[in-house]
PDB file of N, CA and C in Angstrom:
ATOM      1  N   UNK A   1    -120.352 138.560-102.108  1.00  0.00           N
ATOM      2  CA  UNK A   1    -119.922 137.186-101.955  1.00  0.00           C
ATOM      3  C   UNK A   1    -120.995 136.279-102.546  1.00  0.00           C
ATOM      4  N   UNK A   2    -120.527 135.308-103.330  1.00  0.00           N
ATOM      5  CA  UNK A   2    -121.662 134.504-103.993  1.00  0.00           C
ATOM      6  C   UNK A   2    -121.335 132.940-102.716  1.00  0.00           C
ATOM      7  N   UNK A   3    -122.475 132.694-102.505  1.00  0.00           N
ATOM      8  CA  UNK A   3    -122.611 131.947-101.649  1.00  0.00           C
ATOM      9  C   UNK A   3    -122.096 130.521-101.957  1.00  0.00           C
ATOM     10  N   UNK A   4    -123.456 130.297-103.299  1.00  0.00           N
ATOM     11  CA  UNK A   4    -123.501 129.170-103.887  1.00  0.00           C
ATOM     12  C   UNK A   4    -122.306 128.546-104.489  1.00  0.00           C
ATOM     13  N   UNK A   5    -120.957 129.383-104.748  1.00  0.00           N
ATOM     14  CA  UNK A   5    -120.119 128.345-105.348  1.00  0.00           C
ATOM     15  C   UNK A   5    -118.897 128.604-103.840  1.00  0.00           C
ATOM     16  N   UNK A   6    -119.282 128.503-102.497  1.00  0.00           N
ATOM     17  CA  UNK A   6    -117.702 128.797-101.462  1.00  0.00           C
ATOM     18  C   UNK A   6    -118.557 127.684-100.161  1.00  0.00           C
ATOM     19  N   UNK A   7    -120.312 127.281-100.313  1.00  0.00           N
ATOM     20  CA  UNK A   7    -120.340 126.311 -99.377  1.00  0.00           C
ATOM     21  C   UNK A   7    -121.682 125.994-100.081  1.00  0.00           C
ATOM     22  N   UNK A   8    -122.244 124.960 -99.171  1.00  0.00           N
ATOM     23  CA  UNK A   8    -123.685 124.184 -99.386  1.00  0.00           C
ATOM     24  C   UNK A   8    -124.552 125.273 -98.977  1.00  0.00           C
ATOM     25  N   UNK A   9    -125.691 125.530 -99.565  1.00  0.00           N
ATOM     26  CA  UNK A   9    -126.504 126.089-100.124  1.00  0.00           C
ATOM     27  C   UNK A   9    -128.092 124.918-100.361  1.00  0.00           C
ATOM     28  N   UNK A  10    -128.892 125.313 -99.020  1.00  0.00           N
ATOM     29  CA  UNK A  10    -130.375 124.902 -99.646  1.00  0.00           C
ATOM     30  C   UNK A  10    -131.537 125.659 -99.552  1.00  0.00           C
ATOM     31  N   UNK A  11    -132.293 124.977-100.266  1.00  0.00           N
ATOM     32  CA  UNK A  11    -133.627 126.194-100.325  1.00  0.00           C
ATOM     33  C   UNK A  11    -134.695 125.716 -99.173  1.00  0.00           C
ATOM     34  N   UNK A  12    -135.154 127.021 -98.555  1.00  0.00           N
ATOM     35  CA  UNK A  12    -136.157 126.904 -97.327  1.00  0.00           C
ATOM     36  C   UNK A  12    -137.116 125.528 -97.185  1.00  0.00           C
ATOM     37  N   UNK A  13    -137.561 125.215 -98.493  1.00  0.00           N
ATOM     38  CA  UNK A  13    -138.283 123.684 -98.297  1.00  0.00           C
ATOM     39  C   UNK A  13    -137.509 122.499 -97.366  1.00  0.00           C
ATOM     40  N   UNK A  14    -136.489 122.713 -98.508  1.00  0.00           N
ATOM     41  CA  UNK A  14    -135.204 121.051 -97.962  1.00  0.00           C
ATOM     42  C   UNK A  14    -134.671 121.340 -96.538  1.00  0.00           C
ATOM     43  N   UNK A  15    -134.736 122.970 -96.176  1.00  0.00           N
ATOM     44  CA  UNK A  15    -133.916 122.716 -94.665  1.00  0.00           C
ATOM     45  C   UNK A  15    -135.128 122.793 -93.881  1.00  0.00           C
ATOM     46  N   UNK A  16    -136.503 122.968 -94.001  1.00  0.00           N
ATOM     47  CA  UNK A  16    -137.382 122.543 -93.166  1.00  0.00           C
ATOM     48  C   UNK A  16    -137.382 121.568 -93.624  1.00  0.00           C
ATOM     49  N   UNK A  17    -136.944 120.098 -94.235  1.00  0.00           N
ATOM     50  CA  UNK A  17    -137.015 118.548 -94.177  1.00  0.00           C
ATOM     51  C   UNK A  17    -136.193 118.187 -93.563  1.00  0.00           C
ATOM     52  N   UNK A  18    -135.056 118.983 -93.995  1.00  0.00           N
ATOM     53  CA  UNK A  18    -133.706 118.184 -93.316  1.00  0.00           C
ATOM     54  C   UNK A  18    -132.996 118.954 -92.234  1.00  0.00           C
ATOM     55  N   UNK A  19    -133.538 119.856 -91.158  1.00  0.00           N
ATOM     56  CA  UNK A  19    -132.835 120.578 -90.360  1.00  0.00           C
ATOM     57  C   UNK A  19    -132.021 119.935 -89.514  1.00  0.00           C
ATOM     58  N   UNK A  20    -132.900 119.046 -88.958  1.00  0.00           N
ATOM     59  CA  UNK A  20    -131.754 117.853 -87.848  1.00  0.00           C
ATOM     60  C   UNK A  20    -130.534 117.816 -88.553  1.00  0.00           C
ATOM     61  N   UNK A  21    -130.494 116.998 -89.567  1.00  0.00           N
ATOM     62  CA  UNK A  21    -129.025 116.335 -90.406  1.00  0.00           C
ATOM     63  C   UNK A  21    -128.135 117.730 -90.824  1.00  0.00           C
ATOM     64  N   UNK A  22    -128.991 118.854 -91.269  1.00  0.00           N
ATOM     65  CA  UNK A  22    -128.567 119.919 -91.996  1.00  0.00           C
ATOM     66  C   UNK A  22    -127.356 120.496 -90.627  1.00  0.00           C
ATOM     67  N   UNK A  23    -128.509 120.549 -89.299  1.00  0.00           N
ATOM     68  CA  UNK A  23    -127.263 120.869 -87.711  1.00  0.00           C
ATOM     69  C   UNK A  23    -126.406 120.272 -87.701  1.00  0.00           C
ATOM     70  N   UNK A  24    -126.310 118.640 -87.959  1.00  0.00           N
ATOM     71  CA  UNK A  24    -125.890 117.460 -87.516  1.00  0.00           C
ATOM     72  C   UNK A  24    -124.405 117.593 -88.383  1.00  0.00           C
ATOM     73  N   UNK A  25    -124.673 118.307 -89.727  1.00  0.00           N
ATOM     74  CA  UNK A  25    -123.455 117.941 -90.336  1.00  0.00           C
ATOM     75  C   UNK A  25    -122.731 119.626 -90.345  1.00  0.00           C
ATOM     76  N   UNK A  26    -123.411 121.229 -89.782  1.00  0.00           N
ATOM     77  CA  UNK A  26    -122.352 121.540 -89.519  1.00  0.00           C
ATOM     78  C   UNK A  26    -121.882 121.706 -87.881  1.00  0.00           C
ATOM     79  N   UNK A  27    -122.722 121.288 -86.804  1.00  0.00           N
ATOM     80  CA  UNK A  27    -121.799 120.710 -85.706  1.00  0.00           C
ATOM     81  C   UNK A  27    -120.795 119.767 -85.984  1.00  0.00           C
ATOM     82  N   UNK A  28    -120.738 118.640 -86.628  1.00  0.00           N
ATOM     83  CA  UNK A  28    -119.624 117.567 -86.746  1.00  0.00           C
ATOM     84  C   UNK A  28    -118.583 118.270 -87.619  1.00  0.00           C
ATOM     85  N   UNK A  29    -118.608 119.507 -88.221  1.00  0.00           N
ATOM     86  CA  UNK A  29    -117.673 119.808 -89.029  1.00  0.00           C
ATOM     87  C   UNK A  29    -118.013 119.149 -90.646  1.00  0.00           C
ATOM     88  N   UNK A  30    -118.834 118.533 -90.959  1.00  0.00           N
ATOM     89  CA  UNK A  30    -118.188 118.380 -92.163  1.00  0.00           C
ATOM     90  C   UNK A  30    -118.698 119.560 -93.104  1.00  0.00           C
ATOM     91  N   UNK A  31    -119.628 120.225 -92.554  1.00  0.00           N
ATOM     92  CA  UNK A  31    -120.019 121.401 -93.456  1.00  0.00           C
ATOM     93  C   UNK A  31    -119.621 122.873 -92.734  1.00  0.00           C
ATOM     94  N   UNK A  32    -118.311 123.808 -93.164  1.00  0.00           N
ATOM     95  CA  UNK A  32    -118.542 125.060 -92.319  1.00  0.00           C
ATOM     96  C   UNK A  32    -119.719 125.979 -91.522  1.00  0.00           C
ATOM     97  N   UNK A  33    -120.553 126.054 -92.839  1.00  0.00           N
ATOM     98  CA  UNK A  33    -122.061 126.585 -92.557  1.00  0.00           C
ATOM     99  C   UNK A  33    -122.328 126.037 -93.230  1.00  0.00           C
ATOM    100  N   UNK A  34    -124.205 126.199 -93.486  1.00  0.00           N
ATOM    101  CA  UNK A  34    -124.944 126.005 -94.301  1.00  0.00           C
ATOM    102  C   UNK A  34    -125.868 127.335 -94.754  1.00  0.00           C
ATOM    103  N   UNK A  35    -125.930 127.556 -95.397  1.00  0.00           N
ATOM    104  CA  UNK A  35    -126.597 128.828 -96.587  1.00  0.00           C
ATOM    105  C   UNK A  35    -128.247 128.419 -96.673  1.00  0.00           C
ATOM    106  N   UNK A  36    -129.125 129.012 -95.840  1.00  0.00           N
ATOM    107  CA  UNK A  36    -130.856 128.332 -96.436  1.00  0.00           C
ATOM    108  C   UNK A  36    -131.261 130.292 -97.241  1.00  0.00           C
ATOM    109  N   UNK A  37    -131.787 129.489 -98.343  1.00  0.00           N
ATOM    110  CA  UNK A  37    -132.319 130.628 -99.661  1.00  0.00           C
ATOM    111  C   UNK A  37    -133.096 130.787 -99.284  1.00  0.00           C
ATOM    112  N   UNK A  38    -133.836 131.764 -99.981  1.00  0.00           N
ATOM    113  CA  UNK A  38    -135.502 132.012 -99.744  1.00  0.00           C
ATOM    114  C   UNK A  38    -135.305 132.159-101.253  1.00  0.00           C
ATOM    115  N   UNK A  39    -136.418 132.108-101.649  1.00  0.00           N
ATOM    116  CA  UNK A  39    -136.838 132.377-103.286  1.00  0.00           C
ATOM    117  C   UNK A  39    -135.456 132.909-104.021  1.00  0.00           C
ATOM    118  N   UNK A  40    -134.249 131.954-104.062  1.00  0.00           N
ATOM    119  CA  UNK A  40    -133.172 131.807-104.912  1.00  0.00           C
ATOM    120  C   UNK A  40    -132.106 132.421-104.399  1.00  0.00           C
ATOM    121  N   UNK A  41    -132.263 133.560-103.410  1.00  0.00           N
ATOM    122  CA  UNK A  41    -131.329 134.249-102.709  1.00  0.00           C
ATOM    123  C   UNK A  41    -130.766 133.976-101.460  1.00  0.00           C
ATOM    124  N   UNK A  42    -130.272 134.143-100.678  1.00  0.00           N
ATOM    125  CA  UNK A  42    -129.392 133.971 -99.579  1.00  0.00           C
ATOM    126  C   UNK A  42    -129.956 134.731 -98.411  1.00  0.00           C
ATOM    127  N   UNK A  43    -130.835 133.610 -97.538  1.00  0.00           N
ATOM    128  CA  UNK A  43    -131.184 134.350 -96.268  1.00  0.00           C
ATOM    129  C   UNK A  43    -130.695 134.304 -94.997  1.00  0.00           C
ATOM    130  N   UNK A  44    -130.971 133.058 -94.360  1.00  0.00           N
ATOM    131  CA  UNK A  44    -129.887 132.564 -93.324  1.00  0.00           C
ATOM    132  C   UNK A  44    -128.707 131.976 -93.239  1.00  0.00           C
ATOM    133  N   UNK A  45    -127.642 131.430 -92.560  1.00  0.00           N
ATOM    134  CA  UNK A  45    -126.712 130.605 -92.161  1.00  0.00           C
ATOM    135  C   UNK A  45    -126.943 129.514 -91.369  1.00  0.00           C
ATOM    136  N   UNK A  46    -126.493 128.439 -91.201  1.00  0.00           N
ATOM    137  CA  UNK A  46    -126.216 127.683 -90.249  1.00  0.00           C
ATOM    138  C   UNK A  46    -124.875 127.517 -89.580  1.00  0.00           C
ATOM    139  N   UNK A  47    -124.651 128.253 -88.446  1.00  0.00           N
ATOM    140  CA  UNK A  47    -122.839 127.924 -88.342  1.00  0.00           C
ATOM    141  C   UNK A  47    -122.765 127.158 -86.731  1.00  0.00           C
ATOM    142  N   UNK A  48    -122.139 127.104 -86.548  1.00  0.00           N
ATOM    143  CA  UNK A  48    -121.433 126.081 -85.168  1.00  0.00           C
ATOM    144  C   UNK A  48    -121.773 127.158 -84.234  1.00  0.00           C
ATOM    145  N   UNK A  49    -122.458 127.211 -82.985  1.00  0.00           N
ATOM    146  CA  UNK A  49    -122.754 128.082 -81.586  1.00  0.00           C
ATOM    147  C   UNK A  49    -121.497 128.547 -81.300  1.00  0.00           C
ATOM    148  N   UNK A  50    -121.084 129.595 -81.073  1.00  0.00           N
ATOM    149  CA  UNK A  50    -120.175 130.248 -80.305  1.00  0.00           C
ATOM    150  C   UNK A  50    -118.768 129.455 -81.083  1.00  0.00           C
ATOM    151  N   UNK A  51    -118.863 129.508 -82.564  1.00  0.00           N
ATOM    152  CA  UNK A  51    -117.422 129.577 -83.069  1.00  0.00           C
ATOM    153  C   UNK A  51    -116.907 131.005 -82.772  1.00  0.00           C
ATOM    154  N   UNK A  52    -115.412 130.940 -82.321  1.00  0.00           N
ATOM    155  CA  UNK A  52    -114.791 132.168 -82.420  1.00  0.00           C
ATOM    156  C   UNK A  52    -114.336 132.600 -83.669  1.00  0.00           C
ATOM    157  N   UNK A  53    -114.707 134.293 -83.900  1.00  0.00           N
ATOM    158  CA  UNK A  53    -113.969 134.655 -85.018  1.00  0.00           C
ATOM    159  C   UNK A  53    -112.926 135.235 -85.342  1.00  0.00           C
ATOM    160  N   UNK A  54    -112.035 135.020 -86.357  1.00  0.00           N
ATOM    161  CA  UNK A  54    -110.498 135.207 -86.945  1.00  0.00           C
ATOM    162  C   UNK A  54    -110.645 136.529 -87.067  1.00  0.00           C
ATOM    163  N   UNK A  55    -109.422 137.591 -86.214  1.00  0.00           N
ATOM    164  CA  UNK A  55    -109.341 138.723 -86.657  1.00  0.00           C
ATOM    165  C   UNK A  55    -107.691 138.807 -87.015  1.00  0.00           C
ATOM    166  N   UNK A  56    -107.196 139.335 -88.224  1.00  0.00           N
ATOM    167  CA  UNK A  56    -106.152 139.746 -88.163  1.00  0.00           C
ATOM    168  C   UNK A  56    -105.395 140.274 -88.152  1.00  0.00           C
ATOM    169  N   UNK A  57    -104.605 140.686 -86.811  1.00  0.00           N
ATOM    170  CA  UNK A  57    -104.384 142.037 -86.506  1.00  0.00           C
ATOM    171  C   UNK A  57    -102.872 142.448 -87.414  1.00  0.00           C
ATOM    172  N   UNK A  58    -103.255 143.712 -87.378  1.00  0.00           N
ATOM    173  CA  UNK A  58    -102.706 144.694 -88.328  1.00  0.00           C
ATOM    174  C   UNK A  58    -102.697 144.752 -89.931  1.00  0.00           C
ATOM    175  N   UNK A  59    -104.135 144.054 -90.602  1.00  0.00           N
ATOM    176  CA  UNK A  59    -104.613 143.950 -91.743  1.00  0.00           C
ATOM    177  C   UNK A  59    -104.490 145.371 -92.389  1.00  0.00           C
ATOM    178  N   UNK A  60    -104.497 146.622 -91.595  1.00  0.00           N
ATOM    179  CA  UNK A  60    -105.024 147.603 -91.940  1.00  0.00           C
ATOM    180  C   UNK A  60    -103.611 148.430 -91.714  1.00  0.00           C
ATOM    181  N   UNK A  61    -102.636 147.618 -91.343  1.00  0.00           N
ATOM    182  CA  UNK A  61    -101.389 148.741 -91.145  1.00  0.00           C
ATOM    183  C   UNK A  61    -100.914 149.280 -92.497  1.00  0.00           C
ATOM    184  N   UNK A  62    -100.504 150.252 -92.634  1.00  0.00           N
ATOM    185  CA  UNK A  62     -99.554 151.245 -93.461  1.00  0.00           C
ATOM    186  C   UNK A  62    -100.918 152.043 -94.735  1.00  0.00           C
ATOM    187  N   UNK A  63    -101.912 151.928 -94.144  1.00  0.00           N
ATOM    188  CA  UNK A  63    -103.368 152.304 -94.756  1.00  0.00           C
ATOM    189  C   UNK A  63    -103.399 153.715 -94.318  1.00  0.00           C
ATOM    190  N   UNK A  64    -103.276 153.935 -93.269  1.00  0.00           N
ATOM    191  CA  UNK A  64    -103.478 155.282 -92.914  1.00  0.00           C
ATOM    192  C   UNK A  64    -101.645 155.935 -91.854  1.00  0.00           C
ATOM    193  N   UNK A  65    -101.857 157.487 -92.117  1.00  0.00           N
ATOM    194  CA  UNK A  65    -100.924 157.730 -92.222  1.00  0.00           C
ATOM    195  C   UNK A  65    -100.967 159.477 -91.489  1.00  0.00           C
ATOM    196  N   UNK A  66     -99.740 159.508 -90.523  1.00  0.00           N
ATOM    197  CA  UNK A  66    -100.218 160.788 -89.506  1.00  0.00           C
ATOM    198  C   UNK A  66     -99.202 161.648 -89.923  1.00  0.00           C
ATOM    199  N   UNK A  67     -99.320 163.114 -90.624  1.00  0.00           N
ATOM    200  CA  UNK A  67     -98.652 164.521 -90.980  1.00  0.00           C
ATOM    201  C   UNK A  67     -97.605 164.283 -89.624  1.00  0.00           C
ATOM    202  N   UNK A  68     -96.303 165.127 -89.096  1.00  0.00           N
ATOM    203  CA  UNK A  68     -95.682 165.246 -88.274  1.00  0.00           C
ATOM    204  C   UNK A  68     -96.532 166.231 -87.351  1.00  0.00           C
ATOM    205  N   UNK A  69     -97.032 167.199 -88.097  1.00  0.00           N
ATOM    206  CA  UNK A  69     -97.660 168.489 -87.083  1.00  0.00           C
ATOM    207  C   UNK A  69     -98.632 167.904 -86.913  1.00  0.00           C
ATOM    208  N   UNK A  70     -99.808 166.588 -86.992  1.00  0.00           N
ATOM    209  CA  UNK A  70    -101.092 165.917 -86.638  1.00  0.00           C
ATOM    210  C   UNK A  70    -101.499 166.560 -85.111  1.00  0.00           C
ATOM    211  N   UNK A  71    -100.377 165.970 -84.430  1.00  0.00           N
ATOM    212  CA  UNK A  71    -101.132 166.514 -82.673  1.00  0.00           C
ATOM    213  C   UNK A  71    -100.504 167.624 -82.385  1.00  0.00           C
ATOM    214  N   UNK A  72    -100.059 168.813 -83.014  1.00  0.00           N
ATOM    215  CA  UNK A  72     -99.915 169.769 -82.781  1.00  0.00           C
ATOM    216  C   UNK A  72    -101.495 170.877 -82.645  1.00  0.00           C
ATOM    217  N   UNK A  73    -101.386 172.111 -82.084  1.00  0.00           N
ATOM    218  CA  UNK A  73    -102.526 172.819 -81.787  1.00  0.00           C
ATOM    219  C   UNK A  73    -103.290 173.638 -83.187  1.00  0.00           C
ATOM    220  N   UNK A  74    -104.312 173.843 -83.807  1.00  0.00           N
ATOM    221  CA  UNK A  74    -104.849 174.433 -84.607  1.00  0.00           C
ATOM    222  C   UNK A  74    -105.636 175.655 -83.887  1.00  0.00           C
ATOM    223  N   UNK A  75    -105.466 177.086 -84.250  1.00  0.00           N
ATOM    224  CA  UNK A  75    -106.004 177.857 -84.218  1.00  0.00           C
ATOM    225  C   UNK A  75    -107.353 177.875 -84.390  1.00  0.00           C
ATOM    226  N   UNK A  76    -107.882 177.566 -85.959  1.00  0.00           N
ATOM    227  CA  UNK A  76    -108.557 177.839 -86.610  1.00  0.00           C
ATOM    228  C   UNK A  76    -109.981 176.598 -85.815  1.00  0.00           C
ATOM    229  N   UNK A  77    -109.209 175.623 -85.955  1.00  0.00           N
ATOM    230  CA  UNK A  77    -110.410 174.377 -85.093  1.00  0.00           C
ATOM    231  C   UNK A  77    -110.617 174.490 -83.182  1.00  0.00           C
ATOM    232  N   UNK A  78    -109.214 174.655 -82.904  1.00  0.00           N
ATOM    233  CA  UNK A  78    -109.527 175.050 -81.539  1.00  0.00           C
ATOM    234  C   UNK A  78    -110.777 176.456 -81.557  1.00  0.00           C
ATOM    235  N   UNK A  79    -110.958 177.394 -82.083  1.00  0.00           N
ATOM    236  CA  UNK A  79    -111.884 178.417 -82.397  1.00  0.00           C
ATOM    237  C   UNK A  79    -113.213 177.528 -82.496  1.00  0.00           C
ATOM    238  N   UNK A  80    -113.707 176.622 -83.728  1.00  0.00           N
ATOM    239  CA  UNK A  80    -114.546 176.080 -83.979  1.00  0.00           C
ATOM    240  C   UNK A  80    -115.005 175.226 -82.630  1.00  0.00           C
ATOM    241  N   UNK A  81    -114.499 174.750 -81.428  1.00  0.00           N
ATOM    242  CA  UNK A  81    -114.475 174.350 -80.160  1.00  0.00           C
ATOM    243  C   UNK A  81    -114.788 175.508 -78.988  1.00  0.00           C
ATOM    244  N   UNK A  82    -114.721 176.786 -79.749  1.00  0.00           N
ATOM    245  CA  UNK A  82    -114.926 177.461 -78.307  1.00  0.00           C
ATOM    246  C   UNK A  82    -113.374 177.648 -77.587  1.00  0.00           C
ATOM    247  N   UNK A  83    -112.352 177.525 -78.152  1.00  0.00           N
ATOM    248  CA  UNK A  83    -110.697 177.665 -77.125  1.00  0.00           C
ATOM    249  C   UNK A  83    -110.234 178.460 -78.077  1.00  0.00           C
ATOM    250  N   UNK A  84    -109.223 179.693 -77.174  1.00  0.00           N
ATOM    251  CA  UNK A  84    -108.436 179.637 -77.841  1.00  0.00           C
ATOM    252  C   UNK A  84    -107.285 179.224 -77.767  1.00  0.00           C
ATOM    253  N   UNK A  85    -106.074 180.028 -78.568  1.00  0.00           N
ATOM    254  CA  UNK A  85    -104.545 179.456 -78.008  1.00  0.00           C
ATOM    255  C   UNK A  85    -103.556 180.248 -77.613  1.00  0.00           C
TER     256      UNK A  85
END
Protein backbone atom coordinates (compact mmCIF):
# COMPACT_ATOMS: atom_id res chain seq x y z
CA UNK A 1 0.00 0.00 0.00
CA UNK A 2 1.54 3.35 -0.91
CA UNK A 3 0.59 5.61 1.72
CA UNK A 4 1.45 8.87 0.25
CA UNK A 5 -1.08 9.06 -2.55
CA UNK A 6 -4.64 7.34 -0.21
CA UNK A 7 -4.02 10.01 2.95
CA UNK A 8 -1.80 12.88 4.55
CA UNK A 9 1.50 11.90 5.09
CA UNK A 10 4.25 13.92 7.33
CA UNK A 11 7.70 13.63 8.14
CA UNK A 12 8.82 13.06 11.93
CA UNK A 13 10.07 16.83 12.17
CA UNK A 14 6.50 18.51 11.18
CA UNK A 15 4.51 16.03 13.46
CA UNK A 16 6.79 16.80 16.38
CA UNK A 17 5.69 20.69 15.48
CA UNK A 18 2.39 20.05 14.76
CA UNK A 19 1.13 17.04 16.89
CA UNK A 20 -1.68 18.93 18.75
CA UNK A 21 -3.40 20.13 15.30
CA UNK A 22 -2.03 16.88 13.53
CA UNK A 23 -4.66 14.90 16.71
CA UNK A 24 -6.95 17.77 16.41
CA UNK A 25 -7.70 17.19 12.77
CA UNK A 26 -7.90 13.34 12.84
CA UNK A 27 -10.23 13.33 16.02
CA UNK A 28 -12.60 15.96 14.24
CA UNK A 29 -12.63 13.73 11.23
CA UNK A 30 -11.30 15.77 8.73
CA UNK A 31 -8.27 13.57 8.28
CA UNK A 32 -8.91 9.52 8.47
CA UNK A 33 -5.34 9.00 9.79
CA UNK A 34 -2.32 10.58 9.57
CA UNK A 35 0.92 8.70 8.17
CA UNK A 36 4.34 10.22 10.25
CA UNK A 37 7.65 8.96 7.95
CA UNK A 38 10.82 8.46 9.26
CA UNK A 39 13.57 9.06 6.70
CA UNK A 40 10.95 8.96 3.61
CA UNK A 41 9.18 5.79 4.63
CA UNK A 42 6.12 5.03 6.55
CA UNK A 43 6.37 4.54 10.30
CA UNK A 44 3.48 5.40 12.40
CA UNK A 45 -0.31 6.27 12.08
CA UNK A 46 -2.43 8.59 13.68
CA UNK A 47 -6.05 7.18 13.84
CA UNK A 48 -9.14 8.03 16.10
CA UNK A 49 -8.92 5.84 19.80
CA UNK A 50 -11.01 2.90 19.68
CA UNK A 51 -12.40 3.33 16.00
CA UNK A 52 -14.14 0.09 15.27
CA UNK A 53 -12.99 -2.03 12.48
CA UNK A 54 -14.98 -3.10 9.17
CA UNK A 55 -15.03 -6.78 8.75
CA UNK A 56 -16.81 -8.30 5.91
CA UNK A 57 -18.33 -11.21 6.49
CA UNK A 58 -18.19 -13.85 3.99
CA UNK A 59 -15.34 -12.06 1.85
CA UNK A 60 -13.80 -15.40 1.70
CA UNK A 61 -16.90 -17.54 0.71
CA UNK A 62 -16.74 -19.98 -2.29
CA UNK A 63 -12.61 -19.81 -1.76
CA UNK A 64 -12.39 -22.94 -0.19
CA UNK A 65 -14.13 -26.03 -0.84
CA UNK A 66 -14.95 -29.59 1.12
CA UNK A 67 -14.54 -33.28 -1.06
CA UNK A 68 -18.00 -35.19 -0.03
CA UNK A 69 -15.83 -37.99 1.79
CA UNK A 70 -13.86 -34.75 3.85
CA UNK A 71 -15.31 -36.00 7.37
CA UNK A 72 -15.32 -39.39 6.59
CA UNK A 73 -12.59 -41.81 8.53
CA UNK A 74 -8.93 -42.27 7.00
CA UNK A 75 -7.07 -45.31 7.72
CA UNK A 76 -3.88 -44.23 6.76
CA UNK A 77 -3.98 -40.74 9.09
CA UNK A 78 -6.03 -42.22 11.83
CA UNK A 79 -2.64 -44.68 11.99
CA UNK A 80 -0.40 -41.51 11.89
CA UNK A 81 -2.60 -40.55 15.33
CA UNK A 82 -2.05 -43.72 17.05
CA UNK A 83 -6.10 -45.18 16.18
CA UNK A 84 -7.14 -47.50 14.43
CA UNK A 85 -10.45 -48.28 12.52
Amino acid sequence: MRYAETMKTVNLGEAKANLSQLVREVRSGEEREIVIALDGAPAVRIVPFGRPTRRALGMDAGLVSLTDDFFESDAEIAELFGERL
